[in-house]
PDB file of N, CA and C in Angstrom:
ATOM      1  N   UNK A   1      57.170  66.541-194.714  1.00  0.00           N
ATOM      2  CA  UNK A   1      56.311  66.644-193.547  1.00  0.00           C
ATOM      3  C   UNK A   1      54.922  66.175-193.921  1.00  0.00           C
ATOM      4  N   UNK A   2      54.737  65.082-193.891  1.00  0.00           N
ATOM      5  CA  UNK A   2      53.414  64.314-194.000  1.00  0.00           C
ATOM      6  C   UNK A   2      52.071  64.395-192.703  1.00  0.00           C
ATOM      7  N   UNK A   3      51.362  64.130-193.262  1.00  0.00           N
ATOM      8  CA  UNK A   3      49.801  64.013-191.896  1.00  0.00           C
ATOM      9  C   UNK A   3      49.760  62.873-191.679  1.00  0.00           C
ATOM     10  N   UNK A   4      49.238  62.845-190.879  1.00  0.00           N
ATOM     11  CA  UNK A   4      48.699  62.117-189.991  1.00  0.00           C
ATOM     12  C   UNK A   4      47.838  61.186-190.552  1.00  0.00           C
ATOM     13  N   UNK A   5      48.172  59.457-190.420  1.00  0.00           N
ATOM     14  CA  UNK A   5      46.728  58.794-191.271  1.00  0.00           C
ATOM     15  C   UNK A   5      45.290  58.938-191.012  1.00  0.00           C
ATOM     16  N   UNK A   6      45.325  58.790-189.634  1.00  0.00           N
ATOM     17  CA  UNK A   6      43.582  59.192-189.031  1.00  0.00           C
ATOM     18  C   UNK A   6      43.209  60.678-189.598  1.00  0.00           C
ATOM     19  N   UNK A   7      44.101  61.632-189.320  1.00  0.00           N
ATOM     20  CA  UNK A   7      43.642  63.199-189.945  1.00  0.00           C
ATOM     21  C   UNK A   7      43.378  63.069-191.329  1.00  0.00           C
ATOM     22  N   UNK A   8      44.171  62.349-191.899  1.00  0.00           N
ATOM     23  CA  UNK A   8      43.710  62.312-193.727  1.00  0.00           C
ATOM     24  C   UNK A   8      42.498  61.783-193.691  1.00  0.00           C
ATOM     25  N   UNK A   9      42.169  60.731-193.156  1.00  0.00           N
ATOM     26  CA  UNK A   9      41.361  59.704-193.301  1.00  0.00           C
ATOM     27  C   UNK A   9      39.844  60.596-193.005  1.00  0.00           C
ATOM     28  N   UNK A  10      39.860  61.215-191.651  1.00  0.00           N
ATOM     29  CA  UNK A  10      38.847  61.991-191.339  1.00  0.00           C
ATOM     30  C   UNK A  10      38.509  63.007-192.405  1.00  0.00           C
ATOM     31  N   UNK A  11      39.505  63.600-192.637  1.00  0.00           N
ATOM     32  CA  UNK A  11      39.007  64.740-193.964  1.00  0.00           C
ATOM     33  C   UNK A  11      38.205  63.693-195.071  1.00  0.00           C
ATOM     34  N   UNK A  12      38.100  62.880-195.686  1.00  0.00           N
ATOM     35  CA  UNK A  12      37.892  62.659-196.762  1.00  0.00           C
ATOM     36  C   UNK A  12      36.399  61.770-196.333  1.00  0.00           C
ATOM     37  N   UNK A  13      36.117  61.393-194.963  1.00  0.00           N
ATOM     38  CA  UNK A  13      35.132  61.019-193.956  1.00  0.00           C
ATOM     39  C   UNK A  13      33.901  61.137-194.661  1.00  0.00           C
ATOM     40  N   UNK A  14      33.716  62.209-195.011  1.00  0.00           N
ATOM     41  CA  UNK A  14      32.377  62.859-195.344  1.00  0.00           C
ATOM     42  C   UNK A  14      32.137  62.125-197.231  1.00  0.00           C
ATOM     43  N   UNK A  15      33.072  62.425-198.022  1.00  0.00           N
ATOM     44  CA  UNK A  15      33.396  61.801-198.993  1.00  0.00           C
ATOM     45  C   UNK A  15      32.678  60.607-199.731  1.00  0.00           C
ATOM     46  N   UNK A  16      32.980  59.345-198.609  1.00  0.00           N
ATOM     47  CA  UNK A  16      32.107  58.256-198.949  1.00  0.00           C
ATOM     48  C   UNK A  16      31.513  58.052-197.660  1.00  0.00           C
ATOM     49  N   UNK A  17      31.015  58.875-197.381  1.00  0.00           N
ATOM     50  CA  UNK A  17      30.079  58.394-195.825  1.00  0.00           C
ATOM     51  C   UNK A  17      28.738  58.276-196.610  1.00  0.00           C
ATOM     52  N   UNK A  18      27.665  57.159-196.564  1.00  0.00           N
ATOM     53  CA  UNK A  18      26.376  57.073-196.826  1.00  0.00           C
ATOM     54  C   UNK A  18      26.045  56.905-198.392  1.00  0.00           C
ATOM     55  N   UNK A  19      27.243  56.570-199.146  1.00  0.00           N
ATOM     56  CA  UNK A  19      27.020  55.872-200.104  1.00  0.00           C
ATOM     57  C   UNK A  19      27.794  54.536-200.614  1.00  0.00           C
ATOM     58  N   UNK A  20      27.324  54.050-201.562  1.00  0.00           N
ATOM     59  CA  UNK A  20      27.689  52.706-201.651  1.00  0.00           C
ATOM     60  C   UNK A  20      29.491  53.420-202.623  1.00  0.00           C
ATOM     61  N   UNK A  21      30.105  51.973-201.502  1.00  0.00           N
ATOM     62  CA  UNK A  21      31.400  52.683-202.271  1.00  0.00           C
ATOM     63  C   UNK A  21      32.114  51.720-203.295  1.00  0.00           C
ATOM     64  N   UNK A  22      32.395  52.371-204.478  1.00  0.00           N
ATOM     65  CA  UNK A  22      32.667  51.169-205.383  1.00  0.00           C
ATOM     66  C   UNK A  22      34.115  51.053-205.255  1.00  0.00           C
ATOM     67  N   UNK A  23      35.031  49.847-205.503  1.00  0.00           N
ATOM     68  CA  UNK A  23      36.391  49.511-205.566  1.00  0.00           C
ATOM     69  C   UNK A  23      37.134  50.489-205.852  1.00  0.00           C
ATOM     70  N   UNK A  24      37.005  50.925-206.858  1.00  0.00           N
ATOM     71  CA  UNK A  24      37.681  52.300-207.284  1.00  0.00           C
ATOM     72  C   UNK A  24      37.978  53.190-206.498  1.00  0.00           C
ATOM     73  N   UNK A  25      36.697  53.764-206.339  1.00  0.00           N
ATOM     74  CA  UNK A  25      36.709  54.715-205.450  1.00  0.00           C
ATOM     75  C   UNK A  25      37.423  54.756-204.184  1.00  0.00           C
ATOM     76  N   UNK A  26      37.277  53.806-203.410  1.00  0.00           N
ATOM     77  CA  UNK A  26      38.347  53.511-202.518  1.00  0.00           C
ATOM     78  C   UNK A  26      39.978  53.015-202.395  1.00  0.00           C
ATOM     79  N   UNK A  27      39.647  52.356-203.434  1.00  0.00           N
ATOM     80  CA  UNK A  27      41.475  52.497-204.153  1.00  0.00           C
ATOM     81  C   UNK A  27      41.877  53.676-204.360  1.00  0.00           C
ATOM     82  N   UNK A  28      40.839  54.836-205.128  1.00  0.00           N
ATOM     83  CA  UNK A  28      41.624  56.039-205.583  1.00  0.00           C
ATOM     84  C   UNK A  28      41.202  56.857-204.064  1.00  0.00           C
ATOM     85  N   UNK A  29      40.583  57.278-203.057  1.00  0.00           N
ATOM     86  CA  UNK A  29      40.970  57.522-201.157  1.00  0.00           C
ATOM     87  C   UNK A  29      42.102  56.653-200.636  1.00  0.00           C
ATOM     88  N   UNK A  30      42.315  55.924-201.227  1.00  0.00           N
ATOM     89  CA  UNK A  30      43.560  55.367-199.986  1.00  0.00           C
ATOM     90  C   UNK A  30      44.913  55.974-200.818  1.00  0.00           C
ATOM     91  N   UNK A  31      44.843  55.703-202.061  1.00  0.00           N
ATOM     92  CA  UNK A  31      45.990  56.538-202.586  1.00  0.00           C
ATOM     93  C   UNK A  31      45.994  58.011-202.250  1.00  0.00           C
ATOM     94  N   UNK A  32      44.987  58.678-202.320  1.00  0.00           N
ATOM     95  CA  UNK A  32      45.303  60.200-201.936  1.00  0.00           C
ATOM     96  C   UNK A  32      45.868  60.003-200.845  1.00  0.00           C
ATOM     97  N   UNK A  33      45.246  59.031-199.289  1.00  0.00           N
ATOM     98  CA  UNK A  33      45.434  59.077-197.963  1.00  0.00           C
ATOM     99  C   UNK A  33      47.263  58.577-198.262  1.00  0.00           C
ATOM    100  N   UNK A  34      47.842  58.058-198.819  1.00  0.00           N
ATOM    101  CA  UNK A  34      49.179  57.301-198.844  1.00  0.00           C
ATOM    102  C   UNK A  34      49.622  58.451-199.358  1.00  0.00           C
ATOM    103  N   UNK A  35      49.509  59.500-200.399  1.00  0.00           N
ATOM    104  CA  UNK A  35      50.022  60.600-200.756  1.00  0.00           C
ATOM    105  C   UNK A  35      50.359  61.526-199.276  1.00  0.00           C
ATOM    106  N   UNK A  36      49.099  61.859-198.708  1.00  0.00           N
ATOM    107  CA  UNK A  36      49.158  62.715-198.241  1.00  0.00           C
ATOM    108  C   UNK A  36      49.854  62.361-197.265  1.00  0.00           C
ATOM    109  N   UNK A  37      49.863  61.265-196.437  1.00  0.00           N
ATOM    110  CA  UNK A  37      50.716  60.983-195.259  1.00  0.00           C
ATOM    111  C   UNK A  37      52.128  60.704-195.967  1.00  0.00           C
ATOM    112  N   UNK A  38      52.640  60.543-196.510  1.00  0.00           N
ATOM    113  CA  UNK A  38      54.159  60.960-197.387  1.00  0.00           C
ATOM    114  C   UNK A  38      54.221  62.458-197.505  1.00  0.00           C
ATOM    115  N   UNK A  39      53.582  63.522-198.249  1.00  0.00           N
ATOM    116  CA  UNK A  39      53.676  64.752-198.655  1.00  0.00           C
ATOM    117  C   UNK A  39      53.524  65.764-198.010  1.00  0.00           C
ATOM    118  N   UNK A  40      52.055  65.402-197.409  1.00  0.00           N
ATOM    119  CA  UNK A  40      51.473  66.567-196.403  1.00  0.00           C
ATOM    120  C   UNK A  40      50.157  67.130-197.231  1.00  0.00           C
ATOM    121  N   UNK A  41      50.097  67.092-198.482  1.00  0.00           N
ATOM    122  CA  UNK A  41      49.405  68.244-199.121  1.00  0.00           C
ATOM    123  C   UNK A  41      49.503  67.397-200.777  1.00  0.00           C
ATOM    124  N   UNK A  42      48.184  67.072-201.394  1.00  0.00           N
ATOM    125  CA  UNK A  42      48.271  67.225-202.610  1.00  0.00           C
ATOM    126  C   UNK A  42      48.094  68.579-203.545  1.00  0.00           C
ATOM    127  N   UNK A  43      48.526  69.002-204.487  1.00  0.00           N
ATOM    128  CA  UNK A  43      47.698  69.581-205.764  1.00  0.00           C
ATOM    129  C   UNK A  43      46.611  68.893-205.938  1.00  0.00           C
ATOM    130  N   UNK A  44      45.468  69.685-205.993  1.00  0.00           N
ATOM    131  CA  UNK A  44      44.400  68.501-207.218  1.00  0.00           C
ATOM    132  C   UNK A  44      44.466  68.400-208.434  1.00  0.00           C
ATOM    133  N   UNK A  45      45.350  69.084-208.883  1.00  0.00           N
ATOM    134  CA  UNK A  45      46.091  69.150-210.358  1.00  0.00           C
ATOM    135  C   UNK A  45      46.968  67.968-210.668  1.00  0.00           C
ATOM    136  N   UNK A  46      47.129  67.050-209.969  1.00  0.00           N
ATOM    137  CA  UNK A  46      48.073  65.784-209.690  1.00  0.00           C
ATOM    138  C   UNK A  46      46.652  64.540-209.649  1.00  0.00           C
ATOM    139  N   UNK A  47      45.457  64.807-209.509  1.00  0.00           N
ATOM    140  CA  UNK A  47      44.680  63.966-209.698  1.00  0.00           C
ATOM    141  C   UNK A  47      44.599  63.331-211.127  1.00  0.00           C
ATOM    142  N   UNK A  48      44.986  64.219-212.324  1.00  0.00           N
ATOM    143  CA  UNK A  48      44.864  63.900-213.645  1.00  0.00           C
ATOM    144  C   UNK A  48      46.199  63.507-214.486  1.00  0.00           C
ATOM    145  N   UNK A  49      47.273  62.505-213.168  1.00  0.00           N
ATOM    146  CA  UNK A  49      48.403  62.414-213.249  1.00  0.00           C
ATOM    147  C   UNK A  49      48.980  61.065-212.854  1.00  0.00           C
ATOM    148  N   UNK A  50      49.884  60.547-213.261  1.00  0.00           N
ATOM    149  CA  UNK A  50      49.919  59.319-213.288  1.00  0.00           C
ATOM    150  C   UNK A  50      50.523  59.078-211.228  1.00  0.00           C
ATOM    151  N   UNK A  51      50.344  58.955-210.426  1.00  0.00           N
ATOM    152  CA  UNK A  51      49.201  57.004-210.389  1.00  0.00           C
ATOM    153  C   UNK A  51      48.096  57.277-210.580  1.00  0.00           C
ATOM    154  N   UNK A  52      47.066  58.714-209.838  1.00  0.00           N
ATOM    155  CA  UNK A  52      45.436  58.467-209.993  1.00  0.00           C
ATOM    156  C   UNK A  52      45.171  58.176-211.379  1.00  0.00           C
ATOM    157  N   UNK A  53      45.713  58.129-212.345  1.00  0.00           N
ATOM    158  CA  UNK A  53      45.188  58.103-213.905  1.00  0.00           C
ATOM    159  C   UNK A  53      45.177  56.403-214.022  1.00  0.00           C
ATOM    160  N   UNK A  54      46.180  55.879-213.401  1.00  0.00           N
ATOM    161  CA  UNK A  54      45.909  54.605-213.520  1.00  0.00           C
ATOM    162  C   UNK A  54      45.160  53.554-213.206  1.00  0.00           C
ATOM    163  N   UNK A  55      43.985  54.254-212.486  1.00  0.00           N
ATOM    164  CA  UNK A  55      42.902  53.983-211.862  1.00  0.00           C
ATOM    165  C   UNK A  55      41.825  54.088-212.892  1.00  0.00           C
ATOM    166  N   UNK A  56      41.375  55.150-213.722  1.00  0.00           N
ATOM    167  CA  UNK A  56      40.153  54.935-214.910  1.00  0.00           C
ATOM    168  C   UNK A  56      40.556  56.050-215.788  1.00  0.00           C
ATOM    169  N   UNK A  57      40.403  55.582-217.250  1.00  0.00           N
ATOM    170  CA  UNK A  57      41.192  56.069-218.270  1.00  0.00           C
ATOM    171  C   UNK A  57      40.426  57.578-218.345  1.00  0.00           C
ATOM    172  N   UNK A  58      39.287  57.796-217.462  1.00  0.00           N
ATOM    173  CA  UNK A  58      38.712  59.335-217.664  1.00  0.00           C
ATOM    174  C   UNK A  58      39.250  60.065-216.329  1.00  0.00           C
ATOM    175  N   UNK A  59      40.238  59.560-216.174  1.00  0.00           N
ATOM    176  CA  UNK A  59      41.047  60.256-214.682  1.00  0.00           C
ATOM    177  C   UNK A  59      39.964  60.068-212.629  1.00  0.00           C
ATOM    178  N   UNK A  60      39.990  61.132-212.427  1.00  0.00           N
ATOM    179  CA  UNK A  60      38.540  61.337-210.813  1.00  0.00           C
ATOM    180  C   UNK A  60      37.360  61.406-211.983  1.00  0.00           C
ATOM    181  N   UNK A  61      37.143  61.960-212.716  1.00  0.00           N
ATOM    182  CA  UNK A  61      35.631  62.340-212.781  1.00  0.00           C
ATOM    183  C   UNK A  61      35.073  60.445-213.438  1.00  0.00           C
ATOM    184  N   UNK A  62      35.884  59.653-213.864  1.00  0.00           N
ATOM    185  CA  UNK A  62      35.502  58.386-214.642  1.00  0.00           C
ATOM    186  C   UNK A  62      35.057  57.696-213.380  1.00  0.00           C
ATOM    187  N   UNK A  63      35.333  57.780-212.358  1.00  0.00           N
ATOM    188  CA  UNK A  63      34.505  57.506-211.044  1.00  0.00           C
ATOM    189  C   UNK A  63      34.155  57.461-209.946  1.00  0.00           C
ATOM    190  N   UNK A  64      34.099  59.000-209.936  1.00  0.00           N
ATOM    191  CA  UNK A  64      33.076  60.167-209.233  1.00  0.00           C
ATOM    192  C   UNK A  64      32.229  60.872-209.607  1.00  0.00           C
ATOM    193  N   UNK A  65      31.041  61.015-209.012  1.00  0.00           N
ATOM    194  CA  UNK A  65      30.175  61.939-209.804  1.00  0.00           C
ATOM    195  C   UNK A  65      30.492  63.013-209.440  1.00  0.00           C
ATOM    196  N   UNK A  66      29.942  64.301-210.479  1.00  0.00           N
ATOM    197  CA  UNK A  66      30.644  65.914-210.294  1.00  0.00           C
ATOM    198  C   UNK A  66      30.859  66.570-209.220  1.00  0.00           C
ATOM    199  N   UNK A  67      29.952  65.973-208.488  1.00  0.00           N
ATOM    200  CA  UNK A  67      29.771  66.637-207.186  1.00  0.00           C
ATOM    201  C   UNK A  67      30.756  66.055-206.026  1.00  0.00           C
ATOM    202  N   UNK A  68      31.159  64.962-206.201  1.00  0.00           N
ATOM    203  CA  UNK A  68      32.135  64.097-205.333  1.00  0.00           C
ATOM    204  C   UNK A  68      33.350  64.865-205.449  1.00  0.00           C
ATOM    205  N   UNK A  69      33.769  65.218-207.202  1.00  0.00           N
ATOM    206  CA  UNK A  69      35.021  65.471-207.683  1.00  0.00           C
ATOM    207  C   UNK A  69      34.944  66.864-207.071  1.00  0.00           C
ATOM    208  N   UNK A  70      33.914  67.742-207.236  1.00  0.00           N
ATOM    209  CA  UNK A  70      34.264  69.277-206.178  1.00  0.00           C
ATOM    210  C   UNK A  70      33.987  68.991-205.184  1.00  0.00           C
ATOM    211  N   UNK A  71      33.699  67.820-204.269  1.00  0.00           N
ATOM    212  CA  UNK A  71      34.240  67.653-202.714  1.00  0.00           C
ATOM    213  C   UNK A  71      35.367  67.798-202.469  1.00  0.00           C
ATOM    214  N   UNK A  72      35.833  66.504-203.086  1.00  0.00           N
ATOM    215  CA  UNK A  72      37.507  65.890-202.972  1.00  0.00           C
ATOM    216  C   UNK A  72      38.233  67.161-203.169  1.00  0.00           C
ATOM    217  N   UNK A  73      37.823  68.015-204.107  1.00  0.00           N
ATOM    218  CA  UNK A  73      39.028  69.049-204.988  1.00  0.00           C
ATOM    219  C   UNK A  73      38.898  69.779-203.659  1.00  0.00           C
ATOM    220  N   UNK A  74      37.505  70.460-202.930  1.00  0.00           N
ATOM    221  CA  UNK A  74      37.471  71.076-201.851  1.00  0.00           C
ATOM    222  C   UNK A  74      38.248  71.099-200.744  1.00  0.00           C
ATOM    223  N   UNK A  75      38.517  69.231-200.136  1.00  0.00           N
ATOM    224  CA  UNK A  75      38.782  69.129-199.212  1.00  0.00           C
ATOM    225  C   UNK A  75      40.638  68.685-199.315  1.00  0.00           C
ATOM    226  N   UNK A  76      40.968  68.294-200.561  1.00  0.00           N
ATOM    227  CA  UNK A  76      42.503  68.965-201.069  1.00  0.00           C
ATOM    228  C   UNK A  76      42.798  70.139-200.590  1.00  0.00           C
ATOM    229  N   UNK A  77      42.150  71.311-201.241  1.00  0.00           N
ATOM    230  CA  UNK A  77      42.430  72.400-201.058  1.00  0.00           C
ATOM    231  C   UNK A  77      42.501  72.558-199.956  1.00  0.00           C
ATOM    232  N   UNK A  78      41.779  72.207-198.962  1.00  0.00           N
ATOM    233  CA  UNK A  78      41.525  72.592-197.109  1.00  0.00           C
ATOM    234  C   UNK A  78      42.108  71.934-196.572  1.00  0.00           C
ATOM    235  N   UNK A  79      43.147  70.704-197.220  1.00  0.00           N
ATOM    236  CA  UNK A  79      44.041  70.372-196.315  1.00  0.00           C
ATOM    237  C   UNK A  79      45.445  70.990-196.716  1.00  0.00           C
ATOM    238  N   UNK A  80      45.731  71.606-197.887  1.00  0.00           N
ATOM    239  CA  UNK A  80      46.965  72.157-198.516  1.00  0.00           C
ATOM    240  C   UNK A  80      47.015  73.511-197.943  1.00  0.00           C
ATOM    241  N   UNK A  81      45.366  74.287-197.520  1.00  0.00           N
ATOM    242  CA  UNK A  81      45.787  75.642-196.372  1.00  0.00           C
ATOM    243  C   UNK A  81      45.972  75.291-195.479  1.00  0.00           C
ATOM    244  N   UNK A  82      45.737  74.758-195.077  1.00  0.00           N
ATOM    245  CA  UNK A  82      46.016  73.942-193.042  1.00  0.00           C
ATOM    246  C   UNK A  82      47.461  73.785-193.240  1.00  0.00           C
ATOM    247  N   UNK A  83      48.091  73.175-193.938  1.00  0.00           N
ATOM    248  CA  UNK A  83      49.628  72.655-194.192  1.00  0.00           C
ATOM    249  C   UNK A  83      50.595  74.117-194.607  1.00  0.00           C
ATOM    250  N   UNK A  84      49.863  74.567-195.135  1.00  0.00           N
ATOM    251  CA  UNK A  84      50.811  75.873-195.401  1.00  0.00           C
ATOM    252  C   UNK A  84      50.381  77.178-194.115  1.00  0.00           C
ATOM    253  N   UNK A  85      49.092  76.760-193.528  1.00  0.00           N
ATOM    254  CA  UNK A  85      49.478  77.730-192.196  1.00  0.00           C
ATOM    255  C   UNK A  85      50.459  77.239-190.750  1.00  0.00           C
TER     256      UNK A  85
END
């Protein structure tokens, strides 16, 4: 039971809204968004797991800054309670 692409897409909205977004970074949002519309729900424990790893050899944090990486982990989490209510 997967989401919705626009609903993934909106969650993660805030994410790269108003900064410059580098290749990566958007390669590694569209893969979560392709996860999640297959799954429904990541772990963020699956971020440090092969495909996102194949993206930069220091896993999310090699390019995100800290504060991005406890967004993303945030807004994982808030879509994995939504899915399990």
């Amino acid at each position: 039971a997967g989401r919705d692409l626009p609903a993934s897409a909106s969650a993660f909205a805030c994410l790269l809204t108003g900064q410059t977004t580098k290749r990566y970074q958007s390669g590694f949002v569209h893969l979560i968004l392709k996860h999640l519309t297959n799954l429904g729900f990541i772990d963020p424990a699956l971020l440090y797991d092969s495909p996102f790893t194949d993206f930069h050899c220091h896993c999310v944090e090699g390019g995100f800054s800290p504060g991005d990486v406890k967004q993303l982990v945030s807004v994982l989490n808030t879509v994995r309670e939504n899915a399990a209510a």
